[in-house]
N, C-alpha and C. Protein backbone atom coordinates (compact mmCIF):
# COMPACT_ATOMS: atom_id res chain seq x y z
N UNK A 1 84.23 161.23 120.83
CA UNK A 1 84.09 159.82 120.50
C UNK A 1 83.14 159.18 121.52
N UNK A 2 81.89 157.98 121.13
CA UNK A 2 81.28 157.64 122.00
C UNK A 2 82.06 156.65 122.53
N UNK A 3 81.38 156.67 124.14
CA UNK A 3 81.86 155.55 124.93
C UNK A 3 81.59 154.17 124.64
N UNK A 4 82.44 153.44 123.78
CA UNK A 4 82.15 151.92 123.46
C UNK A 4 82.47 150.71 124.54
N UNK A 5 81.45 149.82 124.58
CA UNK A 5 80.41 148.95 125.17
C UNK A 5 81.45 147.57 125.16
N UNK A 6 82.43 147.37 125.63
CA UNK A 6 82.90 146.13 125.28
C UNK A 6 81.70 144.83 124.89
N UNK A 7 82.18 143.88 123.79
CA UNK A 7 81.28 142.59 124.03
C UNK A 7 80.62 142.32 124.80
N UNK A 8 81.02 141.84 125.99
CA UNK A 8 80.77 141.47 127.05
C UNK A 8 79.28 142.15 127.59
N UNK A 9 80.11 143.36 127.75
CA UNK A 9 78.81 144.47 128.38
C UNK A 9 77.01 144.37 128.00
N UNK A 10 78.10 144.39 126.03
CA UNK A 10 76.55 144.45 125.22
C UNK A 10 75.92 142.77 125.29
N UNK A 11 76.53 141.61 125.85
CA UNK A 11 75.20 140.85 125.85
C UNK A 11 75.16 140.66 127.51
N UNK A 12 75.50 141.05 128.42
CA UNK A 12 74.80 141.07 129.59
C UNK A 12 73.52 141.96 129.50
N UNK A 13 73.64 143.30 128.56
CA UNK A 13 72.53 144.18 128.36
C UNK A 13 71.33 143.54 127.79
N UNK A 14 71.51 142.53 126.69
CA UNK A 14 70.83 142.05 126.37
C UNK A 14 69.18 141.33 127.05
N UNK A 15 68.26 140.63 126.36
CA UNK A 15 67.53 140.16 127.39
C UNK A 15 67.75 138.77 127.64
N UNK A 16 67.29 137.56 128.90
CA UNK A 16 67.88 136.44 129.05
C UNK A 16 67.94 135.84 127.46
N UNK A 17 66.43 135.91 126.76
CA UNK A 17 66.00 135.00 126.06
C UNK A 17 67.36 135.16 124.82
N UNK A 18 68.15 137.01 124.47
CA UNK A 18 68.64 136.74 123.56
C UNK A 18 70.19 136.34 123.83
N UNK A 19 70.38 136.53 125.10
CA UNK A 19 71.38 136.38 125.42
C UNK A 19 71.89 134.58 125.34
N UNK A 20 70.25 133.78 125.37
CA UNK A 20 70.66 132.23 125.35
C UNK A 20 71.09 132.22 123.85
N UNK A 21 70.84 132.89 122.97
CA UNK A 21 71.01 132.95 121.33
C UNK A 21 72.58 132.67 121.19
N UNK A 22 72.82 134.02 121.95
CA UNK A 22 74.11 134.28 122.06
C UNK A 22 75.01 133.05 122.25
N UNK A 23 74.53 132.45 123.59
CA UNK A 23 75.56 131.31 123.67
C UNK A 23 75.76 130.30 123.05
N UNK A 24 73.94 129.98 122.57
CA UNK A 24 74.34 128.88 121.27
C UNK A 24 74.49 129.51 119.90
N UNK A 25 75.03 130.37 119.41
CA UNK A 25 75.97 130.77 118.08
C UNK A 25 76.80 130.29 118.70
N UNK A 26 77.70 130.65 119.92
CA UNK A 26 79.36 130.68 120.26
C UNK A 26 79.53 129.39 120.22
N UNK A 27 78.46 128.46 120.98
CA UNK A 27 79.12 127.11 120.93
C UNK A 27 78.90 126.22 119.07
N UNK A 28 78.01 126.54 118.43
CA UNK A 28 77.62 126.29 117.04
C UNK A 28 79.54 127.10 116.86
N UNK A 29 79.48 127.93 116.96
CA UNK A 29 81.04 128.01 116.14
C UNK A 29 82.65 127.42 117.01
N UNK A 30 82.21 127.00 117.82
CA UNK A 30 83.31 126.37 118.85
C UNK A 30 83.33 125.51 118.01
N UNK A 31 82.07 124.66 118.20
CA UNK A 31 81.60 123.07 117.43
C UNK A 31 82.17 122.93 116.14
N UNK A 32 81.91 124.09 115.12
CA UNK A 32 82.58 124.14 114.09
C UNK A 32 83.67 124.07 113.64
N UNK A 33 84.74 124.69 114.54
CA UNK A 33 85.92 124.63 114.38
C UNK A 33 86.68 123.72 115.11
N UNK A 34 85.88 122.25 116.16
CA UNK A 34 86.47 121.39 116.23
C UNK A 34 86.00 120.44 115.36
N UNK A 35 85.04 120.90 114.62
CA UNK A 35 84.76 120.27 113.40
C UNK A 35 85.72 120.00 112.32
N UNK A 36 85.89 121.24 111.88
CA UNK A 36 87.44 121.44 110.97
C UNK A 36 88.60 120.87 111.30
N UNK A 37 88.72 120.94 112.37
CA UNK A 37 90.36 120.68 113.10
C UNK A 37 90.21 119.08 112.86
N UNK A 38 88.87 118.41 113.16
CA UNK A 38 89.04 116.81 113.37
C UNK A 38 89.14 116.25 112.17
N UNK A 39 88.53 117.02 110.94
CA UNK A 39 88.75 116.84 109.40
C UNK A 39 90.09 116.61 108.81
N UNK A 40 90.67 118.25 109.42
CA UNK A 40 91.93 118.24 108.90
C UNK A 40 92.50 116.79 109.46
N UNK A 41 92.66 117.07 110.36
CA UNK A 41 93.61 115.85 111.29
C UNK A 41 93.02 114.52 110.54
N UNK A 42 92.22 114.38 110.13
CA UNK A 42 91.76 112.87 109.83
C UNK A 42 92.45 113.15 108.50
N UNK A 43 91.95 114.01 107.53
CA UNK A 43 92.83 114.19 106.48
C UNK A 43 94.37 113.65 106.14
N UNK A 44 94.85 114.61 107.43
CA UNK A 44 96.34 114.70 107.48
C UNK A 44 97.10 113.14 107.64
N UNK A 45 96.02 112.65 108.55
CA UNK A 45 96.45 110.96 108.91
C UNK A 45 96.58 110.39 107.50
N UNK A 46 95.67 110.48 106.95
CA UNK A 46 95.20 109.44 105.45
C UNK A 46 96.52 109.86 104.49
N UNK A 47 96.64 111.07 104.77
CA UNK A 47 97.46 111.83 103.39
C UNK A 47 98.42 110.41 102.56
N UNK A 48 99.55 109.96 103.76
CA UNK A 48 100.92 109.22 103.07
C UNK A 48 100.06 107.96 102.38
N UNK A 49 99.59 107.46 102.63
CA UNK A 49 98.60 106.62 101.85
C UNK A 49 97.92 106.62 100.80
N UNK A 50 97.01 107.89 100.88
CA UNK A 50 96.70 108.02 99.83
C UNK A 50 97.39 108.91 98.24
N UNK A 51 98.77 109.07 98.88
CA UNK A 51 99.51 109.44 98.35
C UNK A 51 99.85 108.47 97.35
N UNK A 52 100.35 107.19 98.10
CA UNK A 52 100.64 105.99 97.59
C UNK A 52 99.74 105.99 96.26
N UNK A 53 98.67 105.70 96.50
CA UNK A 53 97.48 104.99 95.18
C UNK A 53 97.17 106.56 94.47
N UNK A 54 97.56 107.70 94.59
CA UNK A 54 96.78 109.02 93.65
C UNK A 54 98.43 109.03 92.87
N UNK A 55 99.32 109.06 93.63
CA UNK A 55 100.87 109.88 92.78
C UNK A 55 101.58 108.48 92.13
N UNK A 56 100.89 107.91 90.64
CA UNK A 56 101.17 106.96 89.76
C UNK A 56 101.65 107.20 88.65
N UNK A 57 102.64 106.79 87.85
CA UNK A 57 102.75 107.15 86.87
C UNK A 57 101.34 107.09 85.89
N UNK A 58 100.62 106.32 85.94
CA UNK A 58 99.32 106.04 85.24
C UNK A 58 98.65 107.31 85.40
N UNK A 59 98.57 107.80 86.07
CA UNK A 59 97.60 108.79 86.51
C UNK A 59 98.07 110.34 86.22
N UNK A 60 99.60 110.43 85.70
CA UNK A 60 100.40 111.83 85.62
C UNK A 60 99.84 112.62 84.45
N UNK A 61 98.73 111.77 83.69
CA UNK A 61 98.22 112.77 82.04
C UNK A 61 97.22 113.63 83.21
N UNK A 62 96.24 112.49 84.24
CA UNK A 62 95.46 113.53 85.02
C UNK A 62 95.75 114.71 85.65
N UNK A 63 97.26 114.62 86.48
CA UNK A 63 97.68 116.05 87.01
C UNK A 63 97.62 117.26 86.50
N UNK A 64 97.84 117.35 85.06
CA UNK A 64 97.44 118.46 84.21
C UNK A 64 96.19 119.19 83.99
N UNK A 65 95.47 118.49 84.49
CA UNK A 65 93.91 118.33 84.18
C UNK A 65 93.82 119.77 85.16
């Protein structure tokens, strides 16, 4: 079996220029997923509210939809 390279290893090997690549993907996906998280959470806030004005009897032929 070959000797495998932890992460790490393979972008110190790397050269500076790709190794800066490297760090901005990681933070582009950090960013992303406090992206998501602040969505959800804003989401989650709104939910009981908008619960109020979507879950109407008027509106129960739409649920089927």
């Amino acid at each position: 079996m070959p000797n495998r390279k932890s992460p790490t290893e393979k972008i110190k090997a790397l050269p500076a220029e790709q190794r800066i690549e490297v760090e901005d993907f990681v933070d582009f996906i950090a960013s992303r997923a406090r992206d998501r998280a602040l969505t959800c959470a804003a989401a989650a806030t709104g939910a009981s509210t908008f619960a109020k004005i979507w879950s109407n009897p008027d509106d129960d032929a739409y649920d089927a939809l």
